[in-house]
PDB file of N, CA and C in Angstrom:
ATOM      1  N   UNK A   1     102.284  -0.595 -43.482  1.00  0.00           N
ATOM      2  CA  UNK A   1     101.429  -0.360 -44.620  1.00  0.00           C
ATOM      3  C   UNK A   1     100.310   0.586 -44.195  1.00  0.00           C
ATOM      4  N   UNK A   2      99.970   1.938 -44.987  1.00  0.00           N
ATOM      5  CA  UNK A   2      98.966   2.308 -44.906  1.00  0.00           C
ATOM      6  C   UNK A   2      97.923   1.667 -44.593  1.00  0.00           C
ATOM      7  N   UNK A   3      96.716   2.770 -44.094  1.00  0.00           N
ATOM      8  CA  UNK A   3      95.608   1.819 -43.924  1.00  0.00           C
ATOM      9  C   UNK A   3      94.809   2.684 -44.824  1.00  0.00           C
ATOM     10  N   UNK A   4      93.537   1.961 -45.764  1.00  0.00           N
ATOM     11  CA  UNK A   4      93.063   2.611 -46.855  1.00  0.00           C
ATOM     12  C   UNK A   4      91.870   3.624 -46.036  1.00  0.00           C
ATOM     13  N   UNK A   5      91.701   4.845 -46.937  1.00  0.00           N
ATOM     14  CA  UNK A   5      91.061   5.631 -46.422  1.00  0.00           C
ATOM     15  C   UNK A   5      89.512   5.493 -46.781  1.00  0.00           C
ATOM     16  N   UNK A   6      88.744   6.095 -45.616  1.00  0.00           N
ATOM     17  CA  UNK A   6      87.259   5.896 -46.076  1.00  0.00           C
ATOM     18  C   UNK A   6      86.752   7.044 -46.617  1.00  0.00           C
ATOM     19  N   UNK A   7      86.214   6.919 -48.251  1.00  0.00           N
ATOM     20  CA  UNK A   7      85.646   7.877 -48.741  1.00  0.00           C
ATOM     21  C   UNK A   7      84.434   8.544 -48.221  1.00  0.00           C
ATOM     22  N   UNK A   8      84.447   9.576 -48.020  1.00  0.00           N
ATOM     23  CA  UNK A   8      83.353  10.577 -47.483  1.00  0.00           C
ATOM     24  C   UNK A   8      82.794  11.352 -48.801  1.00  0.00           C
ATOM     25  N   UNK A   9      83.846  11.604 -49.456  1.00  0.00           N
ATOM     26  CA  UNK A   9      83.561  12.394 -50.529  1.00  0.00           C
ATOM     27  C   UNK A   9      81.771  12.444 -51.290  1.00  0.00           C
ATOM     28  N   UNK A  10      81.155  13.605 -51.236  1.00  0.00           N
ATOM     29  CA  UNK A  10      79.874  13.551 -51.681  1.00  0.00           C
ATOM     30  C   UNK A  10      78.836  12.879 -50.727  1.00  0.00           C
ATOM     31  N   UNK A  11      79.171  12.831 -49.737  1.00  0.00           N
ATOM     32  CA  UNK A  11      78.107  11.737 -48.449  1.00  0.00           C
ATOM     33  C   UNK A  11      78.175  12.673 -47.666  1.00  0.00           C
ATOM     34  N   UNK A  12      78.006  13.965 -47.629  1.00  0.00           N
ATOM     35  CA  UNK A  12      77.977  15.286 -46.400  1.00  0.00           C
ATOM     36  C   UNK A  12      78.333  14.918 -45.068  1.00  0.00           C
ATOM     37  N   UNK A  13      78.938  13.974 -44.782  1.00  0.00           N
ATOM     38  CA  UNK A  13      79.288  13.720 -43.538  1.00  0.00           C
ATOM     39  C   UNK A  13      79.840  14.845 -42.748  1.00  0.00           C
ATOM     40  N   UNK A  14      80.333  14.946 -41.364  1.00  0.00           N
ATOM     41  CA  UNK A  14      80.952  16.067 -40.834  1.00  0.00           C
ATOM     42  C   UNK A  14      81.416  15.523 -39.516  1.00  0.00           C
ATOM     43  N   UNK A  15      82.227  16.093 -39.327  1.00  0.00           N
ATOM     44  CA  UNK A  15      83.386  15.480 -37.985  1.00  0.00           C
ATOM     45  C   UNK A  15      82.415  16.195 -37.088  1.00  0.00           C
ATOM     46  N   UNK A  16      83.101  15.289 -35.487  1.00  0.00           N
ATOM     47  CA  UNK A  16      82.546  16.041 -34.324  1.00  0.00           C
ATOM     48  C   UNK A  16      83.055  17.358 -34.096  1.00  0.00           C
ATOM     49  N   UNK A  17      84.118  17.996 -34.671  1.00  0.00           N
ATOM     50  CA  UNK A  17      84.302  19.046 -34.801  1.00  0.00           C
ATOM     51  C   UNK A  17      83.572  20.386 -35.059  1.00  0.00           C
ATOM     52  N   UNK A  18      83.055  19.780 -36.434  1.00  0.00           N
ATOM     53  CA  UNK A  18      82.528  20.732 -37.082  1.00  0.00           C
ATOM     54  C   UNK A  18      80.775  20.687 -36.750  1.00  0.00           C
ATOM     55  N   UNK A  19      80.057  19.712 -35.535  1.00  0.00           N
ATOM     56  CA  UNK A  19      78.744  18.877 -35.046  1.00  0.00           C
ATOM     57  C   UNK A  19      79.216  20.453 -33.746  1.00  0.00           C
ATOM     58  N   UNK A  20      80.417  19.973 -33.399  1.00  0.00           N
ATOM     59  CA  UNK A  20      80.220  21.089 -32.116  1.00  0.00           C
ATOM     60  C   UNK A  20      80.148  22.562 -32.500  1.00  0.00           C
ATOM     61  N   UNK A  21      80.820  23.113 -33.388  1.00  0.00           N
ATOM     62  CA  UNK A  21      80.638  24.429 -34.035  1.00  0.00           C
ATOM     63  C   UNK A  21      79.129  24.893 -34.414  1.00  0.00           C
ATOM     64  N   UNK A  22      78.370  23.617 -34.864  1.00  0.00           N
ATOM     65  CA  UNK A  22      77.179  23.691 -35.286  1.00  0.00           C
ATOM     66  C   UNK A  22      76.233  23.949 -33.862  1.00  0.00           C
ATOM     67  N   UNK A  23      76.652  22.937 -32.818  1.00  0.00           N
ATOM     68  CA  UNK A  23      75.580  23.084 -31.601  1.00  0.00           C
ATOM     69  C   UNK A  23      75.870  24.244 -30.711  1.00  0.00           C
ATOM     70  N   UNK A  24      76.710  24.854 -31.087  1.00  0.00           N
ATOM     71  CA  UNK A  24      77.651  25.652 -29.976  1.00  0.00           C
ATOM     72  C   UNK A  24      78.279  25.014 -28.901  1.00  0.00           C
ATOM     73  N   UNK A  25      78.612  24.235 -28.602  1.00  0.00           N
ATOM     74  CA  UNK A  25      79.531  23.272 -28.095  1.00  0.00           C
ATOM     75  C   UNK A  25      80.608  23.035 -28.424  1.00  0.00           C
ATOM     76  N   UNK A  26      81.399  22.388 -27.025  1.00  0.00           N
ATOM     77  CA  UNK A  26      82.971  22.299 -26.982  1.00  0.00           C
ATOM     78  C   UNK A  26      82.569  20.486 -27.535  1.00  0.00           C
ATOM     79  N   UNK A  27      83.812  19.963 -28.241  1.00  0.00           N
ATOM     80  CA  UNK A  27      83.999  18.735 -28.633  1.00  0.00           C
ATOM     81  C   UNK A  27      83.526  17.851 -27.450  1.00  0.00           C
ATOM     82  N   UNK A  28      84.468  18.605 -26.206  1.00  0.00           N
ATOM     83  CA  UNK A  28      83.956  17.387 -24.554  1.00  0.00           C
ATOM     84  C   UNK A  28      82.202  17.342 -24.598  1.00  0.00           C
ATOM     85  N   UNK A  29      81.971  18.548 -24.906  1.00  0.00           N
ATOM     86  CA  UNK A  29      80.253  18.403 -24.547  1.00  0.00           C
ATOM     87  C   UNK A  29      79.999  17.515 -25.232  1.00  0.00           C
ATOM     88  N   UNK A  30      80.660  17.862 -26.461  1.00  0.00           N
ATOM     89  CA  UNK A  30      79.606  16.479 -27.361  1.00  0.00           C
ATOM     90  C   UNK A  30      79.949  15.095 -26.834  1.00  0.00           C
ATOM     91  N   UNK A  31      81.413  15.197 -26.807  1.00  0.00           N
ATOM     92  CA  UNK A  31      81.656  13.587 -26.625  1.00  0.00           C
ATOM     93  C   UNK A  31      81.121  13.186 -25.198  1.00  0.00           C
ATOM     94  N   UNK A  32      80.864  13.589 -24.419  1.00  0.00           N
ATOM     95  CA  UNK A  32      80.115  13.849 -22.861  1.00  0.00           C
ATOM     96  C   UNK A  32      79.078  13.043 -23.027  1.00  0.00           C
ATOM     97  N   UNK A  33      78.142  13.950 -23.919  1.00  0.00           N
ATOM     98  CA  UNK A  33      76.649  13.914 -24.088  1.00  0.00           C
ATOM     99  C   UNK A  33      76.155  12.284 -25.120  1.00  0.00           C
ATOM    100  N   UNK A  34      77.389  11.911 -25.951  1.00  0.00           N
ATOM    101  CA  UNK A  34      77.562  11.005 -26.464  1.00  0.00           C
ATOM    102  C   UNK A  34      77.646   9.920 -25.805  1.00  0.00           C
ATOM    103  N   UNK A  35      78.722   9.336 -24.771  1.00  0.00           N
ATOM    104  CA  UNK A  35      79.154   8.896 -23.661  1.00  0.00           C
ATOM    105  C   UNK A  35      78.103   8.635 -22.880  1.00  0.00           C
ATOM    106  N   UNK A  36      77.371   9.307 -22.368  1.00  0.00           N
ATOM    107  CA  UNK A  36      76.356   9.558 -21.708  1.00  0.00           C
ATOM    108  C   UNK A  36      74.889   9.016 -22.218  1.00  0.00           C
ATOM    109  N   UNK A  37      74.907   8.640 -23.334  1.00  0.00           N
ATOM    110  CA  UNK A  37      73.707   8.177 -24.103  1.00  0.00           C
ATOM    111  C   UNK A  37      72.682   9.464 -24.015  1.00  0.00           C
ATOM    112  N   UNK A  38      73.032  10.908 -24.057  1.00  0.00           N
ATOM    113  CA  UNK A  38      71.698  11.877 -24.141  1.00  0.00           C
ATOM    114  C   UNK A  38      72.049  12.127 -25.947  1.00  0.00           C
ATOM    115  N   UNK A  39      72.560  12.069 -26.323  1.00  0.00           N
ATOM    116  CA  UNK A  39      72.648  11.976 -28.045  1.00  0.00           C
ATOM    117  C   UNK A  39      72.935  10.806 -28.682  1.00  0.00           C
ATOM    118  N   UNK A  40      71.871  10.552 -29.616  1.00  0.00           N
ATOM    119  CA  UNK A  40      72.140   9.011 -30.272  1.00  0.00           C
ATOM    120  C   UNK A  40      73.731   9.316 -30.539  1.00  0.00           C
ATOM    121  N   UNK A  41      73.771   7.640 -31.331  1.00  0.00           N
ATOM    122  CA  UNK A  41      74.959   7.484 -31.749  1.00  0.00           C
ATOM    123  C   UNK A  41      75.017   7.682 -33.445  1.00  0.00           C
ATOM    124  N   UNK A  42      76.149   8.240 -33.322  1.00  0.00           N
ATOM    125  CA  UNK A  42      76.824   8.863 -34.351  1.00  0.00           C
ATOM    126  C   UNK A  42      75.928   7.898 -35.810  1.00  0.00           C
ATOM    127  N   UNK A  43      76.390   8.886 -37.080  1.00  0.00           N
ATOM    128  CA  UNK A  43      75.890   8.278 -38.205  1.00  0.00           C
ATOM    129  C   UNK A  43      76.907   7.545 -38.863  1.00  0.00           C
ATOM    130  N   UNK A  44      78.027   7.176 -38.548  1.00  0.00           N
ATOM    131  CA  UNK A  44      79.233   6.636 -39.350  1.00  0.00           C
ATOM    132  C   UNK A  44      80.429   6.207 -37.964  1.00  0.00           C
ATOM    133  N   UNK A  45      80.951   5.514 -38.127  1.00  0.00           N
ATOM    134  CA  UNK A  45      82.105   5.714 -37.001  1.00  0.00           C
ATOM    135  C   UNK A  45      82.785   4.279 -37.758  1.00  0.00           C
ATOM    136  N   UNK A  46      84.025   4.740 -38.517  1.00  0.00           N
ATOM    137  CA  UNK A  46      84.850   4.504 -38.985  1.00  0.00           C
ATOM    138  C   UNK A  46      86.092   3.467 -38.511  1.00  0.00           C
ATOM    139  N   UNK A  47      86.401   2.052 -38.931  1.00  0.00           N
ATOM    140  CA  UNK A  47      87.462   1.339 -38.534  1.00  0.00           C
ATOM    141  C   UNK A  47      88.631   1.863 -37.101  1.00  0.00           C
ATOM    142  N   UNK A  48      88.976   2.878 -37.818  1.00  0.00           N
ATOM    143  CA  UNK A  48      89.516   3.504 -37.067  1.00  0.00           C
ATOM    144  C   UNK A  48      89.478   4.397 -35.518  1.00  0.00           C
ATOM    145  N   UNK A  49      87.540   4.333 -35.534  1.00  0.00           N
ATOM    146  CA  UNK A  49      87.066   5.084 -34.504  1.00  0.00           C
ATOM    147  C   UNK A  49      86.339   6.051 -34.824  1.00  0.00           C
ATOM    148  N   UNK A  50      87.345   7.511 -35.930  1.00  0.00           N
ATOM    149  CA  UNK A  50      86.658   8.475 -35.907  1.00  0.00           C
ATOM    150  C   UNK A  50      85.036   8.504 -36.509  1.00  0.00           C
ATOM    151  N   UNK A  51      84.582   9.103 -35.644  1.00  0.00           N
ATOM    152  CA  UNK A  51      82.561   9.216 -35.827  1.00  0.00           C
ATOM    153  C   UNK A  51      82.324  10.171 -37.002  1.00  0.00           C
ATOM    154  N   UNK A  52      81.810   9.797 -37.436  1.00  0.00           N
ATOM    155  CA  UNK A  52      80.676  10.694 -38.737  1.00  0.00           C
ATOM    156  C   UNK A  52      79.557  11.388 -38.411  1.00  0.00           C
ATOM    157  N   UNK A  53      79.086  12.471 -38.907  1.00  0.00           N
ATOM    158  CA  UNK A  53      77.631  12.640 -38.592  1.00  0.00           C
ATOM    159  C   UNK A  53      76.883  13.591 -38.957  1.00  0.00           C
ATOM    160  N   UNK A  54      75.555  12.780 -39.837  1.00  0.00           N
ATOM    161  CA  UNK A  54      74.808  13.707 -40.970  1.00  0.00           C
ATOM    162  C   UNK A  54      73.879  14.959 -40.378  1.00  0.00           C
ATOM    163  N   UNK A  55      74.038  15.918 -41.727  1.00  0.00           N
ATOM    164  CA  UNK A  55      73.004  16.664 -41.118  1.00  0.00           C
ATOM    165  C   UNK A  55      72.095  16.384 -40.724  1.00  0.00           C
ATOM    166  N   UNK A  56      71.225  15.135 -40.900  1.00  0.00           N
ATOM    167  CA  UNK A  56      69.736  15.000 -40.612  1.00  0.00           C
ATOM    168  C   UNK A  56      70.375  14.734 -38.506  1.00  0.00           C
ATOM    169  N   UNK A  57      70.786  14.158 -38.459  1.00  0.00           N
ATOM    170  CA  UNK A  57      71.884  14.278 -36.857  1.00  0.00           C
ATOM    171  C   UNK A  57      71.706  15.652 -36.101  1.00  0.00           C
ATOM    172  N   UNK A  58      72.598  16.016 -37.074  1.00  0.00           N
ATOM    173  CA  UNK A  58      72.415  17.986 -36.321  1.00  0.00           C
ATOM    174  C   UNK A  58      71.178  18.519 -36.282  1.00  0.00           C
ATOM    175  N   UNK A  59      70.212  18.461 -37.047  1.00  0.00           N
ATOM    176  CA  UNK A  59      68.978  18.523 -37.206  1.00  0.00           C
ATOM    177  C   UNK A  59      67.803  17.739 -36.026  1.00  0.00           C
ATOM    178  N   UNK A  60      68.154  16.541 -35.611  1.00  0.00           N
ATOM    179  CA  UNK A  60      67.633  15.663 -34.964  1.00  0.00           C
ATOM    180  C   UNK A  60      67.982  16.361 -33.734  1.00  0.00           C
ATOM    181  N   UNK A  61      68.854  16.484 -33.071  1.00  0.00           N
ATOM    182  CA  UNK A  61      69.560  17.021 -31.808  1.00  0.00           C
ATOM    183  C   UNK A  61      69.075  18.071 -31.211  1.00  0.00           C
ATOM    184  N   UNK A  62      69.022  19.367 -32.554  1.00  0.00           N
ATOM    185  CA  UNK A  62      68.634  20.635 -32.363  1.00  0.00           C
ATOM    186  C   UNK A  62      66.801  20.805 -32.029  1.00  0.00           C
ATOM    187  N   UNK A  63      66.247  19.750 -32.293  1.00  0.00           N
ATOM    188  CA  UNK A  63      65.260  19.555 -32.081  1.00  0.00           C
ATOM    189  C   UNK A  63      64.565  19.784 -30.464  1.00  0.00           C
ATOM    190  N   UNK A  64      65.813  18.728 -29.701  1.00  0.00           N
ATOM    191  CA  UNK A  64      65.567  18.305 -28.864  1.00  0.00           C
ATOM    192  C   UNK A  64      65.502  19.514 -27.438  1.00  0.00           C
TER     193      UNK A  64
END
C-alpha cells in the first residue's frame, strides 16, 4: 500500500537540493554541516526522512 503523501503545497518549503543551490553548496556540504550540528536542524523532516526547509532557514544560515 502506498504511503500517503505530505502536502507541501503553498508552505514554500524546499528540498536540500534546492537549500544547496541556494548556499552554493554540494548536498554533502549541507548534509555534513547538518550532521555536524554547524546548521540547525531542518524546518520539516518528513515520516519518511526527507528534510524540509524554509526560507526564513536559508536566510538564517546566510547570516552566519
Amino acid at each position: 500500500m502506498p504511503r500517503p503523501k505530505l502536502k507541501l503545497q503553498g508552505k514554500g518549503l524546499l528540498t536540500i537540493t534546492q537549500v544547496a543551490g541556494m548556499l552554493g553548496l554540494s548536498v554533502y556540504q549541507v548534509d555534513y554541516r547538518l550532521r555536524q550540528e554547524i546548521f540547525p536542524l531542518p524546518t520539516l523532516t518528513s515520516p519518511q526522512g526527507v528534510r524540509y526547509f524554509s526560507q526564513d532557514w536559508v536566510d538564517q544560515i546566510k547570516k552566519q
